[in-house]
C-alpha atoms as a PDB file:
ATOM      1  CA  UNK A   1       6.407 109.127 137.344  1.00  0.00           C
ATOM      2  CA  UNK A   2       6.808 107.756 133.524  1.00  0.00           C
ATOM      3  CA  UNK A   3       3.630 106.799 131.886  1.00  0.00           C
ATOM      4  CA  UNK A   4       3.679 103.277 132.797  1.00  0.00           C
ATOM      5  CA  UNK A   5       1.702 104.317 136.049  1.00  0.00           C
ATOM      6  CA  UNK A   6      -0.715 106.449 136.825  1.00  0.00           C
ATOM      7  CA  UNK A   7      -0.689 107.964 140.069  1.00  0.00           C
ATOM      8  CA  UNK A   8      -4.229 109.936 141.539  1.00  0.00           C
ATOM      9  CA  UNK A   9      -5.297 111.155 145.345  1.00  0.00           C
ATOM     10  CA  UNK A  10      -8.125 112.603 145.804  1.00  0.00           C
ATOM     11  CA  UNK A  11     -10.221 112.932 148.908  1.00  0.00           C
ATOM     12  CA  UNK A  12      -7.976 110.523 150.899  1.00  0.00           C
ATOM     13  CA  UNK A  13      -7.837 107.686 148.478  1.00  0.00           C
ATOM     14  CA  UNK A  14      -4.636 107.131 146.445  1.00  0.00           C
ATOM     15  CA  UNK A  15      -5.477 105.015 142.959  1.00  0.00           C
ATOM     16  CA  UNK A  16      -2.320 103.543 141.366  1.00  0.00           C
ATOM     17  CA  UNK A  17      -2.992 102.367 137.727  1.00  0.00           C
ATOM     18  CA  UNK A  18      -0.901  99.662 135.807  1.00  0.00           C
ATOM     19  CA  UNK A  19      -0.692 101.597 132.472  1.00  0.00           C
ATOM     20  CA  UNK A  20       1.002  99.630 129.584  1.00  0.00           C
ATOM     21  CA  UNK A  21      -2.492  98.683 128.260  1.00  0.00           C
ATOM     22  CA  UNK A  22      -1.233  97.523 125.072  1.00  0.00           C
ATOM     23  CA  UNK A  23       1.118  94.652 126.661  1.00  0.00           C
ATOM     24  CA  UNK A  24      -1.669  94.188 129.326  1.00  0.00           C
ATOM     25  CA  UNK A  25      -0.105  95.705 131.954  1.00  0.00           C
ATOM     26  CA  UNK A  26       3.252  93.509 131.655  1.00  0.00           C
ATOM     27  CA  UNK A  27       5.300  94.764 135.045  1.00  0.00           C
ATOM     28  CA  UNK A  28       8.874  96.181 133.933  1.00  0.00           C
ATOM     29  CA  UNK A  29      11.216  96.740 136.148  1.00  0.00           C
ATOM     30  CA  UNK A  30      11.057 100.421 135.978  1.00  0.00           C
ATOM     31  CA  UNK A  31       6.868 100.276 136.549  1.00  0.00           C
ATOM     32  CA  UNK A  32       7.879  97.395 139.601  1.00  0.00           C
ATOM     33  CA  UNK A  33      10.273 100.646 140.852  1.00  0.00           C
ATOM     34  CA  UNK A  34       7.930 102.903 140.233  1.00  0.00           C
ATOM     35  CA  UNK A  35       5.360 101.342 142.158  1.00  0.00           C
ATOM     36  CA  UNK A  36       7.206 100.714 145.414  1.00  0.00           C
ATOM     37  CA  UNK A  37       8.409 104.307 145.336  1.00  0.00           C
ATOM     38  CA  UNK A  38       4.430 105.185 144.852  1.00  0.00           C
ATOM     39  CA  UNK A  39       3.690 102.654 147.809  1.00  0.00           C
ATOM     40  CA  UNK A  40       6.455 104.265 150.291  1.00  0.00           C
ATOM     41  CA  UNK A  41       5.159 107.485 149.515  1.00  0.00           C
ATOM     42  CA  UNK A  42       1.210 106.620 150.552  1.00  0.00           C
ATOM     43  CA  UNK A  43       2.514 105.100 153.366  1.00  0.00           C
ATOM     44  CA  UNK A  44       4.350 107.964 155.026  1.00  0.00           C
ATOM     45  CA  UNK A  45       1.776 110.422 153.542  1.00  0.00           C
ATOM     46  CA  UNK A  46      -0.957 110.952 156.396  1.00  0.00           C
ATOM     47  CA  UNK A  47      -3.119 112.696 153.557  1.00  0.00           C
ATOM     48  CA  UNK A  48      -3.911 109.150 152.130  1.00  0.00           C
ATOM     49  CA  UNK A  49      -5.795 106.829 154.065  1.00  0.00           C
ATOM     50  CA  UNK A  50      -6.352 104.232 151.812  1.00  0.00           C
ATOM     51  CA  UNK A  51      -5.385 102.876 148.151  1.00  0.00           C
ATOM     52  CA  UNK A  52      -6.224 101.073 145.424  1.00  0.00           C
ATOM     53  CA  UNK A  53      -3.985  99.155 142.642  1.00  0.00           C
ATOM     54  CA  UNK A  54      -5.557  98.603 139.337  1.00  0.00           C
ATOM     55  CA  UNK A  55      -4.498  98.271 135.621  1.00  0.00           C
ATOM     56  CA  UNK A  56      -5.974 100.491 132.447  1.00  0.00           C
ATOM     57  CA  UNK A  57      -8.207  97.948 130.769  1.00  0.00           C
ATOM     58  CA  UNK A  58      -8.161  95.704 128.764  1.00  0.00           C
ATOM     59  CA  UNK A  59      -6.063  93.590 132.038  1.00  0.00           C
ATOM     60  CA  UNK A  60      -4.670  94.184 135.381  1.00  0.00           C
ATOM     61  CA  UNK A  61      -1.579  92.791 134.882  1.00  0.00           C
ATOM     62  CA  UNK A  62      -0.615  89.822 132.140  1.00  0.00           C
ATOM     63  CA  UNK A  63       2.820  89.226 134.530  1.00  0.00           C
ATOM     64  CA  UNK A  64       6.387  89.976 133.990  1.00  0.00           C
ATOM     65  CA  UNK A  65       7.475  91.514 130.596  1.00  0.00           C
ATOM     66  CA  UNK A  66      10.615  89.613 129.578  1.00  0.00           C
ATOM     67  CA  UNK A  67      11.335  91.205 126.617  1.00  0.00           C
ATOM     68  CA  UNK A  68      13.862  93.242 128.254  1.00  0.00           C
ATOM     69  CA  UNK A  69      15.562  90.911 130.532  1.00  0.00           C
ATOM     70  CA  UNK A  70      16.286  87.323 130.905  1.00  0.00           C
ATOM     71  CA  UNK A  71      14.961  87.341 134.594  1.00  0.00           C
ATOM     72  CA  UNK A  72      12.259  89.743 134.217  1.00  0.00           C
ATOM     73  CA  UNK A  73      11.138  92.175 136.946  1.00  0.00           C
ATOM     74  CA  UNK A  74      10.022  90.761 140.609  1.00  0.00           C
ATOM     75  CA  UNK A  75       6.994  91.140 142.507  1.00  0.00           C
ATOM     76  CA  UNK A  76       8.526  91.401 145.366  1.00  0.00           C
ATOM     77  CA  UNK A  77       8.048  95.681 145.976  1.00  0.00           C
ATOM     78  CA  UNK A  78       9.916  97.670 148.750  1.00  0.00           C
ATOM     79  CA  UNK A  79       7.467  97.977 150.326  1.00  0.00           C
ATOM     80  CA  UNK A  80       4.763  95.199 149.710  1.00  0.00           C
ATOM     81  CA  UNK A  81       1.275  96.424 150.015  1.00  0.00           C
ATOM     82  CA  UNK A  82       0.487  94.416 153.304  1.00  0.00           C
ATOM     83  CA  UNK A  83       3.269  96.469 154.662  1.00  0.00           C
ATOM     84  CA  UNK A  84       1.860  99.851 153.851  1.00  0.00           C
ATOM     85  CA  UNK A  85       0.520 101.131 157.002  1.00  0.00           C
ATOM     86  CA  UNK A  86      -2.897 101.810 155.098  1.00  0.00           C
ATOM     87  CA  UNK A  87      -5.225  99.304 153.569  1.00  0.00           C
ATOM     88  CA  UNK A  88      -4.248  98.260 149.641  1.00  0.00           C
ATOM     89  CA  UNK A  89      -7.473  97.396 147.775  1.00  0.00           C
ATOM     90  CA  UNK A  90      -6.557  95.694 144.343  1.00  0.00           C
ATOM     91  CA  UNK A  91      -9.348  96.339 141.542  1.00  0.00           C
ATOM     92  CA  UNK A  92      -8.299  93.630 139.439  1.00  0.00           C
ATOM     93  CA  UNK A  93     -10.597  94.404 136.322  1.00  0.00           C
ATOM     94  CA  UNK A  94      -9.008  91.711 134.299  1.00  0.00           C
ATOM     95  CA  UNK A  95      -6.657  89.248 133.169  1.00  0.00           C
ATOM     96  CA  UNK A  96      -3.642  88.665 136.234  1.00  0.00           C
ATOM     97  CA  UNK A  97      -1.390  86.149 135.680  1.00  0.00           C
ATOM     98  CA  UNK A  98       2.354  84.975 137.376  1.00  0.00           C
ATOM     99  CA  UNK A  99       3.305  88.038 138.907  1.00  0.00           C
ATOM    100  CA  UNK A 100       0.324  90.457 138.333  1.00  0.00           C
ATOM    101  CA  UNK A 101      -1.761  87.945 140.361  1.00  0.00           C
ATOM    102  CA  UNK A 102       1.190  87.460 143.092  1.00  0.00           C
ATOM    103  CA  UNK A 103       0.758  91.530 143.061  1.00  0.00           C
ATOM    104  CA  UNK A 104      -2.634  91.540 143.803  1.00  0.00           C
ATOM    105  CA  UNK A 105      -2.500  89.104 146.656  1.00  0.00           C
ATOM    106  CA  UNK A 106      -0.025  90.731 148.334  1.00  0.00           C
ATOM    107  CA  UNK A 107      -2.841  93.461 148.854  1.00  0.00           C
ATOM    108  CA  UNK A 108      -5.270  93.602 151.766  1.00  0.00           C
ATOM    109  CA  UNK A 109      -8.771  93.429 149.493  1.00  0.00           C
ATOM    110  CA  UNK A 110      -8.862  91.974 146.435  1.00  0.00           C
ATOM    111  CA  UNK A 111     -11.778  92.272 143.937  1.00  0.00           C
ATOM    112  CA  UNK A 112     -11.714  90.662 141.178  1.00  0.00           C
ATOM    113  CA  UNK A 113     -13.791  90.055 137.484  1.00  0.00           C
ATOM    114  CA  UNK A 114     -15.982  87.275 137.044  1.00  0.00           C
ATOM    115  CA  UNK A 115     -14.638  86.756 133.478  1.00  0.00           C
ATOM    116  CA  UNK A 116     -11.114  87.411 133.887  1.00  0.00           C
ATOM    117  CA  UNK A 117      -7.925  84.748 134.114  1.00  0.00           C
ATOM    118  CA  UNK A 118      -6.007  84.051 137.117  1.00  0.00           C
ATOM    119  CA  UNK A 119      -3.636  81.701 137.497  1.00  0.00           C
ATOM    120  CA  UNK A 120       0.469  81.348 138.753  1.00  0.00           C
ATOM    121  CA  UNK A 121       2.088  79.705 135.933  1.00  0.00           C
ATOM    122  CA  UNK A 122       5.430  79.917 136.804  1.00  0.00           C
ATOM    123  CA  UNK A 123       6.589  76.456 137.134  1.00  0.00           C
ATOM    124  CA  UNK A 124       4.827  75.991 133.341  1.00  0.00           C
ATOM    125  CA  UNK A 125       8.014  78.238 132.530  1.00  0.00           C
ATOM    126  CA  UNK A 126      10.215  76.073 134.026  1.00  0.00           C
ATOM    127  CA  UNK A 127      10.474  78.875 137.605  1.00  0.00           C
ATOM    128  CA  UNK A 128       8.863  79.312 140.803  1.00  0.00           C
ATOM    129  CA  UNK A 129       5.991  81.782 141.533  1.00  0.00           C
ATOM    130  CA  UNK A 130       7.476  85.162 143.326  1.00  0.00           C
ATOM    131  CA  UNK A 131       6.245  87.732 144.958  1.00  0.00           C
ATOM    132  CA  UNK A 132       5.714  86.269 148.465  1.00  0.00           C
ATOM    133  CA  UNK A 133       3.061  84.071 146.592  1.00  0.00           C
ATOM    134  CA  UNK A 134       4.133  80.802 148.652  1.00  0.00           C
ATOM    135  CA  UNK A 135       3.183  82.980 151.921  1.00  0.00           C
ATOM    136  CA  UNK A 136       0.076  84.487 150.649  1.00  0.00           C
ATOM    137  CA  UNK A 137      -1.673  81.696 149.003  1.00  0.00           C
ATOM    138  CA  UNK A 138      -1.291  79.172 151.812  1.00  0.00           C
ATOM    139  CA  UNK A 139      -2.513  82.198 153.738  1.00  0.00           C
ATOM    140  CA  UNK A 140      -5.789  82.705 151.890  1.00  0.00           C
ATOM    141  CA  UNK A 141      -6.433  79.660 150.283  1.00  0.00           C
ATOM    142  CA  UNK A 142      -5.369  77.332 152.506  1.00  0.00           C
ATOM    143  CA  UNK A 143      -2.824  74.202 151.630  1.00  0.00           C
ATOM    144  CA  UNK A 144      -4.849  72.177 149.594  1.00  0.00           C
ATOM    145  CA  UNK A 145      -5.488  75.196 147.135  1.00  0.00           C
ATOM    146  CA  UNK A 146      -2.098  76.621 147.340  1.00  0.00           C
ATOM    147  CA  UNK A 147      -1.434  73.206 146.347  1.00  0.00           C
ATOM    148  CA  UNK A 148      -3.509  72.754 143.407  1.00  0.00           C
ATOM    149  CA  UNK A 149      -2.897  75.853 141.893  1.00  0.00           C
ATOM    150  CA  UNK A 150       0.644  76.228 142.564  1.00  0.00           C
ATOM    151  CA  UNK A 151       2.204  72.612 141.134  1.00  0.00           C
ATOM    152  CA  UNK A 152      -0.139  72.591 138.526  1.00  0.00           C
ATOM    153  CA  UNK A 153      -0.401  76.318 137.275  1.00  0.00           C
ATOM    154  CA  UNK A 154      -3.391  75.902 135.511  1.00  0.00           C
ATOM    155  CA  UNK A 155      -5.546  79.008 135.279  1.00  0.00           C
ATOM    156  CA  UNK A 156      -9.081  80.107 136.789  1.00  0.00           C
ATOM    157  CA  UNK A 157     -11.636  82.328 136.513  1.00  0.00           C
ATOM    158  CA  UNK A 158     -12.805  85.327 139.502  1.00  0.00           C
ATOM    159  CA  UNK A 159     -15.691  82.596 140.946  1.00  0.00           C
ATOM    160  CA  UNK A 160     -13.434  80.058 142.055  1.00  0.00           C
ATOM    161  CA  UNK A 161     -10.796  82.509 142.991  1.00  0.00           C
ATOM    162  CA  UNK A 162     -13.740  83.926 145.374  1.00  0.00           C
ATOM    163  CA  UNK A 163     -14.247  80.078 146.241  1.00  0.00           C
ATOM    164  CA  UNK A 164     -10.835  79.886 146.970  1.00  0.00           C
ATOM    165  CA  UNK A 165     -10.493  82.785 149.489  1.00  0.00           C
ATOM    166  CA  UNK A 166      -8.203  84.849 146.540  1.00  0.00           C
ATOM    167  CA  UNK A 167     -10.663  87.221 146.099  1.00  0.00           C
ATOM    168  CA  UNK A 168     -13.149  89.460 148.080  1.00  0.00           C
ATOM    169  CA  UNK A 169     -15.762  89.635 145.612  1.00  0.00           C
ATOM    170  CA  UNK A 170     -15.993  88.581 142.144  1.00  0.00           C
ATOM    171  CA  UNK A 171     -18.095  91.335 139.935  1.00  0.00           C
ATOM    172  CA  UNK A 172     -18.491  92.318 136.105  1.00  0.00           C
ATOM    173  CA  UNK A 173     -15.239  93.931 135.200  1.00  0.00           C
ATOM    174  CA  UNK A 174     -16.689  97.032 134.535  1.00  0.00           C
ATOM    175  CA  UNK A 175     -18.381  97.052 138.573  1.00  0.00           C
ATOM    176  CA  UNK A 176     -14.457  96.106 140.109  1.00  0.00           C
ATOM    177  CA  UNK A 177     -12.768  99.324 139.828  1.00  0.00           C
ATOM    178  CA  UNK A 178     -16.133 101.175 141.109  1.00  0.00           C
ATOM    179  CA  UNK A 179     -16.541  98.833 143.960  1.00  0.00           C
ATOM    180  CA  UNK A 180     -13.033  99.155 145.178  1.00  0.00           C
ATOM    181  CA  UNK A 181     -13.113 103.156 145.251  1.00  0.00           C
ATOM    182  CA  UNK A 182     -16.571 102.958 146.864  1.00  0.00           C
ATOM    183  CA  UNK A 183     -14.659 100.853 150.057  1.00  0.00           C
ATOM    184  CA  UNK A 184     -11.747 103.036 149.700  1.00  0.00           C
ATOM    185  CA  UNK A 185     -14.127 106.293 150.235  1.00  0.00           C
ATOM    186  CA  UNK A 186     -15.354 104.759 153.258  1.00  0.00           C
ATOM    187  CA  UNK A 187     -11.931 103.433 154.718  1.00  0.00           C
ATOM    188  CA  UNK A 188     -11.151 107.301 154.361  1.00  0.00           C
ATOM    189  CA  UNK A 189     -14.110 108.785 155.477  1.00  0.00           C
ATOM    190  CA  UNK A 190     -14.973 106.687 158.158  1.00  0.00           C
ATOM    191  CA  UNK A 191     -12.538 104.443 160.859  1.00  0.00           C
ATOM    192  CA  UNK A 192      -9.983 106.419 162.488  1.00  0.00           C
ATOM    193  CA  UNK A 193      -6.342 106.661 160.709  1.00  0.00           C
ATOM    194  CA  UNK A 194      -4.266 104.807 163.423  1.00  0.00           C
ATOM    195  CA  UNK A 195      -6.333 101.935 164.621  1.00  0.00           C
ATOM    196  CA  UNK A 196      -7.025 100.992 160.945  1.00  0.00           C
ATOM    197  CA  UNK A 197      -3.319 100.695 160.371  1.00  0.00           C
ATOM    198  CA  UNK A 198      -2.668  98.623 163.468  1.00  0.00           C
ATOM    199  CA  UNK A 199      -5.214  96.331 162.729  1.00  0.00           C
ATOM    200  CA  UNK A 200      -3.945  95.956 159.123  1.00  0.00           C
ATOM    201  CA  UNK A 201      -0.649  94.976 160.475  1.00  0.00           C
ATOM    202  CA  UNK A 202      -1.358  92.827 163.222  1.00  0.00           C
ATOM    203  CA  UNK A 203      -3.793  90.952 160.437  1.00  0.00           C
ATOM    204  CA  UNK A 204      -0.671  90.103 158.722  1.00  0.00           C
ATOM    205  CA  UNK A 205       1.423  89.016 161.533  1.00  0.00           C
ATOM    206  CA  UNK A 206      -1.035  87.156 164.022  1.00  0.00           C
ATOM    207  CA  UNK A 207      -0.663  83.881 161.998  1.00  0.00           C
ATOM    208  CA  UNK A 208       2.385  83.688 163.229  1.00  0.00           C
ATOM    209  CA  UNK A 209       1.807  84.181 166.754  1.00  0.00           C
ATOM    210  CA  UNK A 210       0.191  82.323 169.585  1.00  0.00           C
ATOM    211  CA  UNK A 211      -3.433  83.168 170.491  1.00  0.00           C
ATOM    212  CA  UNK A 212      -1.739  84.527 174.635  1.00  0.00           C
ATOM    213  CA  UNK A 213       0.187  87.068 172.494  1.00  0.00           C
ATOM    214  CA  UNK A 214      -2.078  88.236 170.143  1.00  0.00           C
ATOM    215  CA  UNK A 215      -4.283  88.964 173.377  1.00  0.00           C
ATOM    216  CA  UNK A 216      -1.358  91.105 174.287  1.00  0.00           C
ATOM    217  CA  UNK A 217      -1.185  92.928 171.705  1.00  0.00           C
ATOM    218  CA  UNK A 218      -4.447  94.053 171.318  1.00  0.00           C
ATOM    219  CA  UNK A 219      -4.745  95.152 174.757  1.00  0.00           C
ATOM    220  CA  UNK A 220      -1.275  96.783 174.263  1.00  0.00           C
ATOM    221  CA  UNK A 221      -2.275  98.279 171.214  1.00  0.00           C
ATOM    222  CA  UNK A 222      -5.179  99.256 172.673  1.00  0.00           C
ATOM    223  CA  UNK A 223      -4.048 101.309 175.198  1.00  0.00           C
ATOM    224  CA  UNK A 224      -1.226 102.804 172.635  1.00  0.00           C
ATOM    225  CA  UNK A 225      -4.549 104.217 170.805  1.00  0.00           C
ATOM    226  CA  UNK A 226      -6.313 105.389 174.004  1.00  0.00           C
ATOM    227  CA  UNK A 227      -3.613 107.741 174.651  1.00  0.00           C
ATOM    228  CA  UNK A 228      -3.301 109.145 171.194  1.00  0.00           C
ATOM    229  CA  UNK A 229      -4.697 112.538 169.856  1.00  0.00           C
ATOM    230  CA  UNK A 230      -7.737 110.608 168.314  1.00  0.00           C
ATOM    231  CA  UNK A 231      -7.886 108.393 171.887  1.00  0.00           C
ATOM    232  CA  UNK A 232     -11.049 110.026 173.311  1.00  0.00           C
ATOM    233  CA  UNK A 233     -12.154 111.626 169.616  1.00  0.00           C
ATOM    234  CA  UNK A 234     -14.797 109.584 169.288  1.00  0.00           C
ATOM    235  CA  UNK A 235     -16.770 109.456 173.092  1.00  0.00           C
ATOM    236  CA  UNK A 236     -16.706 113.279 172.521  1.00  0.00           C
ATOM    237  CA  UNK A 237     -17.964 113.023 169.325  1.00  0.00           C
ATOM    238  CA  UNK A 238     -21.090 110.463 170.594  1.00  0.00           C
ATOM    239  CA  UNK A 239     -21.686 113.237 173.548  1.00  0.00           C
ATOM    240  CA  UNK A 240     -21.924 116.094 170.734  1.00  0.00           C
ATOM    241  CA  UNK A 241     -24.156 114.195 168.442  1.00  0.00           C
ATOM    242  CA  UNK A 242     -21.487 114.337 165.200  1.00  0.00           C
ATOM    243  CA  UNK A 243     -19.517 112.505 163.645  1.00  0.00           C
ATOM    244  CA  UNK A 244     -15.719 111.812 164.593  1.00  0.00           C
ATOM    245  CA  UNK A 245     -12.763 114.276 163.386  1.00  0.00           C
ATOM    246  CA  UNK A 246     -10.260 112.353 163.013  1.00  0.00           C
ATOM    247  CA  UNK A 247      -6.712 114.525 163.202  1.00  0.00           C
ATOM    248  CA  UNK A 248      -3.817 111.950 164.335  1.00  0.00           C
ATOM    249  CA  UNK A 249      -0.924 110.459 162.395  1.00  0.00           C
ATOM    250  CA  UNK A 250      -0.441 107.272 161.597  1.00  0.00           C
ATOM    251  CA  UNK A 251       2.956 108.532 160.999  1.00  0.00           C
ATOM    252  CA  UNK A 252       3.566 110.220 164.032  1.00  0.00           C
ATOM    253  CA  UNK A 253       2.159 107.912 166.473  1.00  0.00           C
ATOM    254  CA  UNK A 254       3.369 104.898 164.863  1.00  0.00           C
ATOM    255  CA  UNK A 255       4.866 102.696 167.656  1.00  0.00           C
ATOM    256  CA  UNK A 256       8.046 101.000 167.167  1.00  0.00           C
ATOM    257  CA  UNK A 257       7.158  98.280 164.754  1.00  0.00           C
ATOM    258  CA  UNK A 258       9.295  98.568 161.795  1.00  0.00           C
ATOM    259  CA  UNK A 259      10.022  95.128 160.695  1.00  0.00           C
ATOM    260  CA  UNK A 260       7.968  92.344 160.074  1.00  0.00           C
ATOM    261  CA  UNK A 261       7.202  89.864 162.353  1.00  0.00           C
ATOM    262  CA  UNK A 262       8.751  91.877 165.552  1.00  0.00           C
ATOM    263  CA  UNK A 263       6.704  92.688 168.436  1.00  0.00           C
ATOM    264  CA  UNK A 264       5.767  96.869 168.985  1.00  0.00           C
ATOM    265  CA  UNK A 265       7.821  98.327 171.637  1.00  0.00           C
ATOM    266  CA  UNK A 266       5.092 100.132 173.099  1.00  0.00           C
ATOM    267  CA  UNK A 267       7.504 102.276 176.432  1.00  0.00           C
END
């Protein structure tokens, strides 16, 4: 890894840090490469049950640096953080504009500073927002904010981007990054590996499916988890009086879901 992000695991949580503090966390394309190489790596690493993306103060990320390019880099990572197969909590302790806000979206909680400005204000520079934002905001926010955010690209601060559906939480910046770890620590300490990352992904893709198959899944799914090494874990840890020891691999007992928005082959 260069020095434009930090990369730290400890106790199960991976923390990924933005670090070009004095251009606010401006994404080149080497910290964009960076960064999905650091994503596929948590993702296949059953030693990491969680992660967090966050910038080093004073911002999360101020969007795209274009002094090197005409284009700048994309948002758009290989993988995305909804496709890691563990939860993505972005700590977004400042400023994220264009694609440092796309970035954070694209993650499964998002906690954000009160203070802070948000906005997409691409098509102010004559583009379109990237990133998957057109999926994620309609998502979240619904049409009518995706709307009024998106063809205006006027800015906003963490309260209405809580309003909004954008954000989790908004805090003081200096409670964000703390808060995120603290739900990290207990996504790692607590729910078992594989179910966590099955219900992450079927989270994403439901919207796209009818309520009858979504009731399949889940009882398909279900039954995929009863039979793996963590299936009866936690009965036997209710008769001993202790808490759950969770040893499967989300890795390992993965079913055959590889691409978005295909149906598990569960035989």
């Amino acid at each position: 890894m260069s020095s434009e992000l930090l990369v730290d695991v400890r106790a199960g949580v991976a923390v990924l840090t933005l670090n070009r503090p004095a251009q606010r966390n401006a994404v080149t394309v080497t910290m964009a490469a960076e960064l999905g190489a650091a994503l596929r790596r948590c993702d296949g690493d059953d030693a990491v049950r969680a992660v967090v993306i966050t910038g080093t103060p004073p911002a999360f990320c101020a969007g795209a640096d274009l002094s090197a390019s005409a284009g700048g880099p994309s948002a758009t990572l290989d993988p995305a953080p909804w496709q890691v197969r563990k939860p993505v909590i972005a700590a977004v302790n400042g400023h994220a504009v264009g694609i440092g806000l796309a970035l954070a979206l694209q993650c499964d909680l998002r906690y954000f500073a009160d203070d802070a400005v948000y906005g997409l204000t691409q098509v102010r520079r004559g583009v379109l927002a990237d990133g998957y934002a057109h999926w994620t905001v309609p998502r979240l926010a619904g049409l009518a904010n995706a709307a009024d955010i998106m063809l205006t690209g006027r800015t906003f601060d963490g309260a209405e981007a809580k309003s909004m559906g954008l954000a989790n939480a908004s805090l003081p910046a200096a409670e964000v990054l703390p808060t995120a770890l603290s739900v990290a620590e207990d996504i790692a300490g607590g729910p078992a590996p594989l179910p966590v990352a099955l219900t992450k992904r079927l989270i994403w893709e439901s919207l796209g499916m009818t309520p009858a198959v979504v009731g399949q899944l889940e009882s398909e799914l279900n039954a995929h988890v009863a039979k793996s090494i963590d299936g009866g874990e936690a009965m036997t840890a209710f008769k001993e009086r202790r808490q759950p020891n969770w040893s499967g691999s989300v890795t390992d007992e993965w079913p055959a879901w590889d691409a978005p928005g295909e149906r598990p082959r569960l035989d």
